[in-house]
C-alpha atoms as a PDB file:
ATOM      1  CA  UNK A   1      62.397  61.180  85.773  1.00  0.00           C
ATOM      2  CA  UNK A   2      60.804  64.291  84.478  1.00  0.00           C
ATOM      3  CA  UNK A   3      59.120  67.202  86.902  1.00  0.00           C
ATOM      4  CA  UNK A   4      56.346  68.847  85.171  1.00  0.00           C
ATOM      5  CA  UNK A   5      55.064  72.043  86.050  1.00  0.00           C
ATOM      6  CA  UNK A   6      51.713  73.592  84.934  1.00  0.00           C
ATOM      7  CA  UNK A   7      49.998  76.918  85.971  1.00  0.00           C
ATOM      8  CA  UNK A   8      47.701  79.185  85.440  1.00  0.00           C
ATOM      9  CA  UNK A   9      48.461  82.668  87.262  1.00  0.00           C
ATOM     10  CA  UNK A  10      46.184  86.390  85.910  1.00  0.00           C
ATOM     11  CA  UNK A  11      48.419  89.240  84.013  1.00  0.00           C
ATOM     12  CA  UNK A  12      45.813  91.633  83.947  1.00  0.00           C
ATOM     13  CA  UNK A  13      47.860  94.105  86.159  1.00  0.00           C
ATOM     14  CA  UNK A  14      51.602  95.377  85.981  1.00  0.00           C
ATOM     15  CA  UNK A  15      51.682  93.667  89.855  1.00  0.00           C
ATOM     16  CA  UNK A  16      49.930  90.331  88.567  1.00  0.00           C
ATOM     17  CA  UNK A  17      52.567  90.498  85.041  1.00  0.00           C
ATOM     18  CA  UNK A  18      55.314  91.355  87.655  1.00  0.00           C
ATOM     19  CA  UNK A  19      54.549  87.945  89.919  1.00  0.00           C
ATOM     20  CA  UNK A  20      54.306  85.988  86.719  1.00  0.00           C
ATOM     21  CA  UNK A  21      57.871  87.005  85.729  1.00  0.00           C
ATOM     22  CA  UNK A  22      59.291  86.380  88.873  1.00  0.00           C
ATOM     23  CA  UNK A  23      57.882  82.786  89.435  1.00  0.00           C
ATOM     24  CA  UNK A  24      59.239  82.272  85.649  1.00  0.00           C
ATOM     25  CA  UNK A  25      62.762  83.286  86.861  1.00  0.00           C
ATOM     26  CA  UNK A  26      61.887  80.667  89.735  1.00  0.00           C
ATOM     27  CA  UNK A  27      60.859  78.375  87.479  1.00  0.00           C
ATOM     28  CA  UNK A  28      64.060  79.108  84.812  1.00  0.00           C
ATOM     29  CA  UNK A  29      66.725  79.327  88.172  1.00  0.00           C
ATOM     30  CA  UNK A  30      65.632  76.043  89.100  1.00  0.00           C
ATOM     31  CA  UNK A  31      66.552  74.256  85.800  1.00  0.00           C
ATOM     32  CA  UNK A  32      62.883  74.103  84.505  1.00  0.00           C
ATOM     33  CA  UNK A  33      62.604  74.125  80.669  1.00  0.00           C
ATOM     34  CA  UNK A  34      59.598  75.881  79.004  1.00  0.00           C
ATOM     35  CA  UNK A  35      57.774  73.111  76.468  1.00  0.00           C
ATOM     36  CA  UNK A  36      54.603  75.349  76.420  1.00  0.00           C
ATOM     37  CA  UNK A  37      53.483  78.667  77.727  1.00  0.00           C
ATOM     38  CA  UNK A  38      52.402  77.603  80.811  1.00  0.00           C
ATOM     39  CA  UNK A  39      54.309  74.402  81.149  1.00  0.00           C
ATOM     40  CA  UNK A  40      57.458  73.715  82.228  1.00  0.00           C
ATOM     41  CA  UNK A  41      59.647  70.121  82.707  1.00  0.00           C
ATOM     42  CA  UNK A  42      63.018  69.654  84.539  1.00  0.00           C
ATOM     43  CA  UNK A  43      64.665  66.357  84.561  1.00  0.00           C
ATOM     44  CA  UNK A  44      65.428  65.005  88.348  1.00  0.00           C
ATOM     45  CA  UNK A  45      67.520  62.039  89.217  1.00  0.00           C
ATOM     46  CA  UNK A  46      64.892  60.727  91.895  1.00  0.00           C
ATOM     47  CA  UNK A  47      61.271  61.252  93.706  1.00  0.00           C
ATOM     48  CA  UNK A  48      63.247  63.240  96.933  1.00  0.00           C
ATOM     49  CA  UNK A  49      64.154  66.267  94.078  1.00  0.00           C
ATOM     50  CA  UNK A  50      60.740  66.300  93.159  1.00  0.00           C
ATOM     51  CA  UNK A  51      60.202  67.206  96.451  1.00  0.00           C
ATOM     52  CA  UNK A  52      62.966  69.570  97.133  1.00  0.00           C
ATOM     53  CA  UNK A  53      62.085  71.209  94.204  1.00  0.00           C
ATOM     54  CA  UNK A  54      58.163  71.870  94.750  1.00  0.00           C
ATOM     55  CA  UNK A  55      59.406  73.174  98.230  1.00  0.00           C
ATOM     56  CA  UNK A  56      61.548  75.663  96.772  1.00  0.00           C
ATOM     57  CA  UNK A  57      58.486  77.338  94.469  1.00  0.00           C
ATOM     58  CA  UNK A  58      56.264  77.213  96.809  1.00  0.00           C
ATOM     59  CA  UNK A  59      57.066  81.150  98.723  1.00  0.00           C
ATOM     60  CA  UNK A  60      56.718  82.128  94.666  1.00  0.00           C
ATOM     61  CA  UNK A  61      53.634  81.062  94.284  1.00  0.00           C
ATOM     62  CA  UNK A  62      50.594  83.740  94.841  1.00  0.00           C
ATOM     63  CA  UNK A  63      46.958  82.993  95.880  1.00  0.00           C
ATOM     64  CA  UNK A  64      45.381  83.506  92.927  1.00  0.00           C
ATOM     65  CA  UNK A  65      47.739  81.244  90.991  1.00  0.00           C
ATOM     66  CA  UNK A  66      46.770  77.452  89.949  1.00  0.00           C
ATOM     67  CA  UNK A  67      49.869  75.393  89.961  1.00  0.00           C
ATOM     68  CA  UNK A  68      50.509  71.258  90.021  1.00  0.00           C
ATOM     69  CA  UNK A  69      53.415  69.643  89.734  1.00  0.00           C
ATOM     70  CA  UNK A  70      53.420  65.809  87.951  1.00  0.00           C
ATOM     71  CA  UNK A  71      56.201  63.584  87.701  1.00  0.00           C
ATOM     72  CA  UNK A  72      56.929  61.380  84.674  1.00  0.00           C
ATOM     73  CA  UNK A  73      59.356  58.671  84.128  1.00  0.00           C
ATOM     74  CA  UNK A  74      61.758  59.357  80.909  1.00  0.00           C
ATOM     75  CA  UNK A  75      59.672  55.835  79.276  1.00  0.00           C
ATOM     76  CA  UNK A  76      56.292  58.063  79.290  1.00  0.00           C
ATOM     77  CA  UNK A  77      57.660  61.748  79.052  1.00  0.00           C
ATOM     78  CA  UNK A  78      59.417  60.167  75.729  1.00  0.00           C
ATOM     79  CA  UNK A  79      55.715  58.675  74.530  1.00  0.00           C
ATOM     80  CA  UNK A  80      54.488  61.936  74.573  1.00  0.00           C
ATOM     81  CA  UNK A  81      52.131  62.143  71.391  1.00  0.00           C
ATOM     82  CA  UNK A  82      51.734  65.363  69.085  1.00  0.00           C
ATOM     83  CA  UNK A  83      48.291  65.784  68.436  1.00  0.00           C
ATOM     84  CA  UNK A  84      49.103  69.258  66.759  1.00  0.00           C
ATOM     85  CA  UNK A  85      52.323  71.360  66.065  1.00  0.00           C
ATOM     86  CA  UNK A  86      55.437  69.045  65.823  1.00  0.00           C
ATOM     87  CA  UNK A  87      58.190  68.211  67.877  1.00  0.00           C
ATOM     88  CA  UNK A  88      61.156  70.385  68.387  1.00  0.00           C
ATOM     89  CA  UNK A  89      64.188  67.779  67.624  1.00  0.00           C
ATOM     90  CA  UNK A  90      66.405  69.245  70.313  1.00  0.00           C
ATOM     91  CA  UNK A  91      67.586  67.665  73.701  1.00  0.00           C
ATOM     92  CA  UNK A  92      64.372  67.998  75.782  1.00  0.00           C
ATOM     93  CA  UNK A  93      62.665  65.643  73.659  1.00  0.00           C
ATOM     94  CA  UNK A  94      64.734  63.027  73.457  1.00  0.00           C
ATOM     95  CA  UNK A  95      64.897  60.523  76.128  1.00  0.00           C
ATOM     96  CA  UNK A  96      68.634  58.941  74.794  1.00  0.00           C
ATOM     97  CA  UNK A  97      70.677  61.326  76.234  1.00  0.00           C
ATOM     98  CA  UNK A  98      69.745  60.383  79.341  1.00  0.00           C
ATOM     99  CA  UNK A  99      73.009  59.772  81.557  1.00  0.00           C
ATOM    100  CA  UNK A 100      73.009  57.228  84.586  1.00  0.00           C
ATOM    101  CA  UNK A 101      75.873  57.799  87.085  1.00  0.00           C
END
């Protein structure tokens, strides 16, 4: 299963650009992998890791930041369309390599 992560958080200041940086460490110490500028996915091997996870960005997370969190299975992460750009051909993308223990 996939953990998306979307937000929205103001860089007008040096403080706000300084809070964005430091929940994108977070984000990046977690194992989160950026597919857009504001969206990042980390694979989990079940729902309870979701959870663990959102718990553990939460204290990161500033009032005046919009975040949600949306789990995917790898079947509809991997029917993820392109309506513009194209895909990367690289390991994120590619729901094979998937590895069941």
């Amino acid at each position: 299963m996939r953990m998306l992560v979307m937000f929205d958080m103001p860089t007008t200041t040096s403080i706000e650009r300084h809070n964005y940086r430091i929940f994108v460490k977070e984000l990046e110490r977690e194992g989160f992998v950026r597919i857009q500028f504001s969206v990042y996915v980390k694979i989990c091997t079940n729902f309870l890791e979701t959870k663990e996870t959102e718990k553990q960005l939460i204290p990161f997370i500033r009032e005046d930041c919009i975040v949600q969190s949306l789990v995917l299975t790898e079947k509809q992460y991997a029917n993820m369309h392109f309506l513009s750009g194209t895909s990367i051909k690289d390991v994120r993308n590619i729901s094979k390599r998937l590895l069941i223990l």
